[in-house]
Structures are given as C-alpha cells and as structure tokens.
C-alpha atoms as a PDB file:
ATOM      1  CA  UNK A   1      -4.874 -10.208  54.677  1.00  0.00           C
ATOM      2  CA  UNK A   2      -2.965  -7.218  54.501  1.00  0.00           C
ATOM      3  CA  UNK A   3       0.254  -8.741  53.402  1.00  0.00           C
ATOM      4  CA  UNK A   4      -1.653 -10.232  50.490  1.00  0.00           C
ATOM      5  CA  UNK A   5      -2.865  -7.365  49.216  1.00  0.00           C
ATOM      6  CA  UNK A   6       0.604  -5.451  49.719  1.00  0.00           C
ATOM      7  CA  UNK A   7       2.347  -8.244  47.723  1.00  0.00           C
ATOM      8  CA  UNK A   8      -1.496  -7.596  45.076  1.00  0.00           C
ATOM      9  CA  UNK A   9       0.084  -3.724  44.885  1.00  0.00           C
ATOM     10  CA  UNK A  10       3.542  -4.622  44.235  1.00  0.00           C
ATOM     11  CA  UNK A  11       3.157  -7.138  41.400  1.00  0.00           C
ATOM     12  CA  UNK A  12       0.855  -4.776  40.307  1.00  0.00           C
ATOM     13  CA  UNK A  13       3.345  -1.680  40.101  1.00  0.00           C
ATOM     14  CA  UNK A  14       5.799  -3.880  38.647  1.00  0.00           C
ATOM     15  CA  UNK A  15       3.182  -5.820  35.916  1.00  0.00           C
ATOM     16  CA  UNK A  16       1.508  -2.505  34.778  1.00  0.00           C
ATOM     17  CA  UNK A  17       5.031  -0.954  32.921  1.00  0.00           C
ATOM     18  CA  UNK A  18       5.559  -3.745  31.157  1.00  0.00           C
ATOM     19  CA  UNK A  19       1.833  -4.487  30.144  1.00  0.00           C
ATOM     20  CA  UNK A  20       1.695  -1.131  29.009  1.00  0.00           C
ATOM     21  CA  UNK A  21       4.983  -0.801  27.072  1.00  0.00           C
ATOM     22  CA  UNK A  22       3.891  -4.552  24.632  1.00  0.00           C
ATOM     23  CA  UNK A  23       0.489  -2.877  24.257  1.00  0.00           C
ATOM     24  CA  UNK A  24       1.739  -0.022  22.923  1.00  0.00           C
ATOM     25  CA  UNK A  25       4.147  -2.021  20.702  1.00  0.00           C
ATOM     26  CA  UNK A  26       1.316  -3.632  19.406  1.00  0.00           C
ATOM     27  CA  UNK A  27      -0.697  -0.959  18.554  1.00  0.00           C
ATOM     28  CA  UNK A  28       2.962   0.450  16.827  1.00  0.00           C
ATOM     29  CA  UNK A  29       2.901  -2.697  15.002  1.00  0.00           C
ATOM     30  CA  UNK A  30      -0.694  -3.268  13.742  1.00  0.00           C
ATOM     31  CA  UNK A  31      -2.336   0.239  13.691  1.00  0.00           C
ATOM     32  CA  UNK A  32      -0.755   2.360  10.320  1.00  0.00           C
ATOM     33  CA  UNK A  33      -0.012   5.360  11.449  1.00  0.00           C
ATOM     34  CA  UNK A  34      -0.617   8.913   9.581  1.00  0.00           C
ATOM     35  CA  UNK A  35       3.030   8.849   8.021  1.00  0.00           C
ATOM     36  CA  UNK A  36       2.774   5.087   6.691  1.00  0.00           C
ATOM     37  CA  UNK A  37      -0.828   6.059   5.481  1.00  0.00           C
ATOM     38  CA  UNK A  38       0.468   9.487   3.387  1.00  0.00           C
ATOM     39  CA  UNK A  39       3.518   7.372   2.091  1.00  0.00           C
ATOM     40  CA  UNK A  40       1.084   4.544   0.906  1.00  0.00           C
ATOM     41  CA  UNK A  41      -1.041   6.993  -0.972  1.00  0.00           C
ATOM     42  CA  UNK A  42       1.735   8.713  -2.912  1.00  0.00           C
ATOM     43  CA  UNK A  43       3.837   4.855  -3.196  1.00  0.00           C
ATOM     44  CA  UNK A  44       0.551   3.435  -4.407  1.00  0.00           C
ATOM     45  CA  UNK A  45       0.248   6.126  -7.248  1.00  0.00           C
ATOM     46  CA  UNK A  46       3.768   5.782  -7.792  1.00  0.00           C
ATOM     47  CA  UNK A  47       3.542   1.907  -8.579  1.00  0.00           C
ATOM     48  CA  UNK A  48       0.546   2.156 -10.379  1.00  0.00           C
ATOM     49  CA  UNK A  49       2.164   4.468 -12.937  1.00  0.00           C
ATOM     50  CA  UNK A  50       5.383   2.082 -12.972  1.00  0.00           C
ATOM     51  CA  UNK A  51       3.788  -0.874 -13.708  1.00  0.00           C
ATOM     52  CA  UNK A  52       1.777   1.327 -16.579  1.00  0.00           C
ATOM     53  CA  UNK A  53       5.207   2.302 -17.524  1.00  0.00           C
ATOM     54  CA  UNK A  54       6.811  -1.370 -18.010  1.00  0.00           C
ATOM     55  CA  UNK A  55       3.930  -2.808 -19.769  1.00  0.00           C
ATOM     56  CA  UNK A  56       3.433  -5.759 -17.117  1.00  0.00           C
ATOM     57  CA  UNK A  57       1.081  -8.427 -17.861  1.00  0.00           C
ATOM     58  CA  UNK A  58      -0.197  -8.350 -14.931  1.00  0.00           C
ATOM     59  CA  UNK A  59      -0.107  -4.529 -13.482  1.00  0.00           C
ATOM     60  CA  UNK A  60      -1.570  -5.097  -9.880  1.00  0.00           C
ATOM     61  CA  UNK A  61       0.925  -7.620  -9.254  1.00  0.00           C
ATOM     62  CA  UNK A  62       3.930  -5.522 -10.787  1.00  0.00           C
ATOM     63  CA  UNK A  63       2.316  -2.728  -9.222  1.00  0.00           C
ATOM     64  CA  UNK A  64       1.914  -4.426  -5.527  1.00  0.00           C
ATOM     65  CA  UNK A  65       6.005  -5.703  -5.809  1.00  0.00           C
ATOM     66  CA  UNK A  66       6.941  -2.330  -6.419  1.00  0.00           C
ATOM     67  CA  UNK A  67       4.858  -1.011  -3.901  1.00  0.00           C
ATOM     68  CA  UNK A  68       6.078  -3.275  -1.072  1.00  0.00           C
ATOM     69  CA  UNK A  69       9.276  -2.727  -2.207  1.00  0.00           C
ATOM     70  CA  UNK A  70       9.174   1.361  -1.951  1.00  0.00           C
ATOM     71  CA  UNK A  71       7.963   0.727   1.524  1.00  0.00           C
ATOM     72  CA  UNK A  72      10.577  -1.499   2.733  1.00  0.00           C
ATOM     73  CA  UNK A  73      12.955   1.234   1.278  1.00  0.00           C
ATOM     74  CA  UNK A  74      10.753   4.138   3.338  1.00  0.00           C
ATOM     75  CA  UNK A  75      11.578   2.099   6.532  1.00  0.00           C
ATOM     76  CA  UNK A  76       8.356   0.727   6.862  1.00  0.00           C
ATOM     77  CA  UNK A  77       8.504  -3.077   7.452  1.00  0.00           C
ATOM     78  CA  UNK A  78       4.892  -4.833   7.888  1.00  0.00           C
ATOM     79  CA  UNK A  79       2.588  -4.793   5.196  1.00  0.00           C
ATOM     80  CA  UNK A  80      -0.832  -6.041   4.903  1.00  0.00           C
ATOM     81  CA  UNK A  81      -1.466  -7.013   0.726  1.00  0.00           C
ATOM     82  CA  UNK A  82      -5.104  -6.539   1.481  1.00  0.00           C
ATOM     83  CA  UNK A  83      -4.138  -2.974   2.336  1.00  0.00           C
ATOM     84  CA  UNK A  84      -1.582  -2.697  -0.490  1.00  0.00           C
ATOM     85  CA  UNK A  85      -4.412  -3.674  -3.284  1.00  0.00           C
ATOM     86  CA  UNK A  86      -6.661  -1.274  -1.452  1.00  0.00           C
ATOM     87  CA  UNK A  87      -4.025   1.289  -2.183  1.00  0.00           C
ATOM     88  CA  UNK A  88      -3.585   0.457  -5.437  1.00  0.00           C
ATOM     89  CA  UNK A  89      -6.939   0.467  -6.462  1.00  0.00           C
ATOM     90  CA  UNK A  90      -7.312   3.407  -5.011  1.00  0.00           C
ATOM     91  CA  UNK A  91      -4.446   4.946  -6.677  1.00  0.00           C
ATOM     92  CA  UNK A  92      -5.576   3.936 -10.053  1.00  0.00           C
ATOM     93  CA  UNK A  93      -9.241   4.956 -10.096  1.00  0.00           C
ATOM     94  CA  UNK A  94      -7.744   8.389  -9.157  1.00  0.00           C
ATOM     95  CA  UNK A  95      -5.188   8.205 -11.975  1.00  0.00           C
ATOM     96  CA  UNK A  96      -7.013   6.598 -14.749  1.00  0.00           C
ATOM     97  CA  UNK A  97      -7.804   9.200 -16.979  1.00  0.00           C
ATOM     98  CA  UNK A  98      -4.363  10.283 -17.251  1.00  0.00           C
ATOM     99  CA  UNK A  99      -3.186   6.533 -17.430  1.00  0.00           C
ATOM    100  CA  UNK A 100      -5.911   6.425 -20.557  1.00  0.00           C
ATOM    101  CA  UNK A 101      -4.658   9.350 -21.971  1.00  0.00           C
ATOM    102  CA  UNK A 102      -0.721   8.820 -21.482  1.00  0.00           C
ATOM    103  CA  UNK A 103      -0.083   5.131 -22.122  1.00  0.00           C
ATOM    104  CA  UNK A 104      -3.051   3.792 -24.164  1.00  0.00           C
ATOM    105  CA  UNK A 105      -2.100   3.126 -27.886  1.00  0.00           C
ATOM    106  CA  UNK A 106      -3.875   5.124 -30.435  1.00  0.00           C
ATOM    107  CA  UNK A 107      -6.300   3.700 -32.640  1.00  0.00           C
ATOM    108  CA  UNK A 108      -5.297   3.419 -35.975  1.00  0.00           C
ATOM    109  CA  UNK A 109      -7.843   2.960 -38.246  1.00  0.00           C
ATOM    110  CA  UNK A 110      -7.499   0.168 -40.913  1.00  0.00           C
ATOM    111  CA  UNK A 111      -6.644   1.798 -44.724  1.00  0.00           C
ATOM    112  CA  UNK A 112     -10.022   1.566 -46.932  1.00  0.00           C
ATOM    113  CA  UNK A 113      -8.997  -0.435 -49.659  1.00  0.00           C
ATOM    114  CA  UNK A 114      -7.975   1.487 -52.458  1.00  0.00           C
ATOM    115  CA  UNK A 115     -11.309   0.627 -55.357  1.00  0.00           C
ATOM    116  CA  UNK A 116     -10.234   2.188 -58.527  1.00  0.00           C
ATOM    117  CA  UNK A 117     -12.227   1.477 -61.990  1.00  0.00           C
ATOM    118  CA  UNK A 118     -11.410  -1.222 -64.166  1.00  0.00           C
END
C-alpha cells in the first residue's frame, strides 16, 4: 500500500505542472484581458467612425471588418463577433451625437414655387 501511494505522489508532482500551465493557457486564451478590453473600446470607436466615414451600406459590418482587422494588427488574435458587435454598439451609442452632427447631410428644404400674378 505504500508503494501505491508513493507512485499516487509522483504522478501527481509530475501531472500538477502541466495541468496547471494548459489551464492557464486557457484562461490566456478565452478570458480578454484589461489591455484587449481598453484596445477594443478605443478600436470599436475607431471603426465606427470609419465606416461613418466611407459611407458603407451596411456600417456594422464595415465597421466589425475593420475592427477585427485593427485587432489582428494590435497582436491580438481570437475574437468573439458577439463581443465585437457589443463593442460596436457600444461605441456608437457613445458617439452618436457627434456622428449626427458630423456626417449627416443637411436638410435642404425644397424651393417654394415662385407664384407671381398673371
């Protein structure tokens, strides 16, 4: 019996590194971390005004291309688009006054016809 649990102890001692070291690779690769978190905040208000800026059809998709794409440029290699439209939502609601205000097209009011005497 006391064989079996010395050979319990060593696996043990040898197991526990390694468990430990893909855990925390894991958590590396699934958990954002404070740095990916501050970059996605100022990348998210970045693309939003971009795809503002180019006119896209279809902003939030313009806007999550060039968001991923600022990322992969930052280093940062995993994204989650659930995340990324989370971001961008965010980033808008915060910017959308000046977004009105900046790129919106002023309202020209149609001539009144011109109704002289005959």
């Amino acid at each position: 019996m006391n064989e079996i649990t010395q050979i319990v102890v060593a696996v043990a001692g040898i197991l526990t590194p390694a468990l430990c070291l893909w855990v925390a690779n894991l958590v590396k690769k699934y958990i954002p971390t404070k740095p990916l978190l501050q970059a996605l905040e100022q990348f998210a208000k970045d693309a939003v005004v971009l795809a503002e800026k180019a006119g896209a059809p279809d902003k939030m998709q313009y806007a999550e291309v060039m968001l991923q794409d600022m990322l992969v440029r930052a280093g940062f290699d995993k994204q989650d688009t659930d995340l990324l439209r989370g971001c961008l939502e965010h980033a808008y609601c915060e910017l959308k006054e000046d977004i009105e205000r900046v790129y919106s097209t002023p309202k020209i009011k149609p001539a009144e016809p011109s109704g002289g005497e005959d």
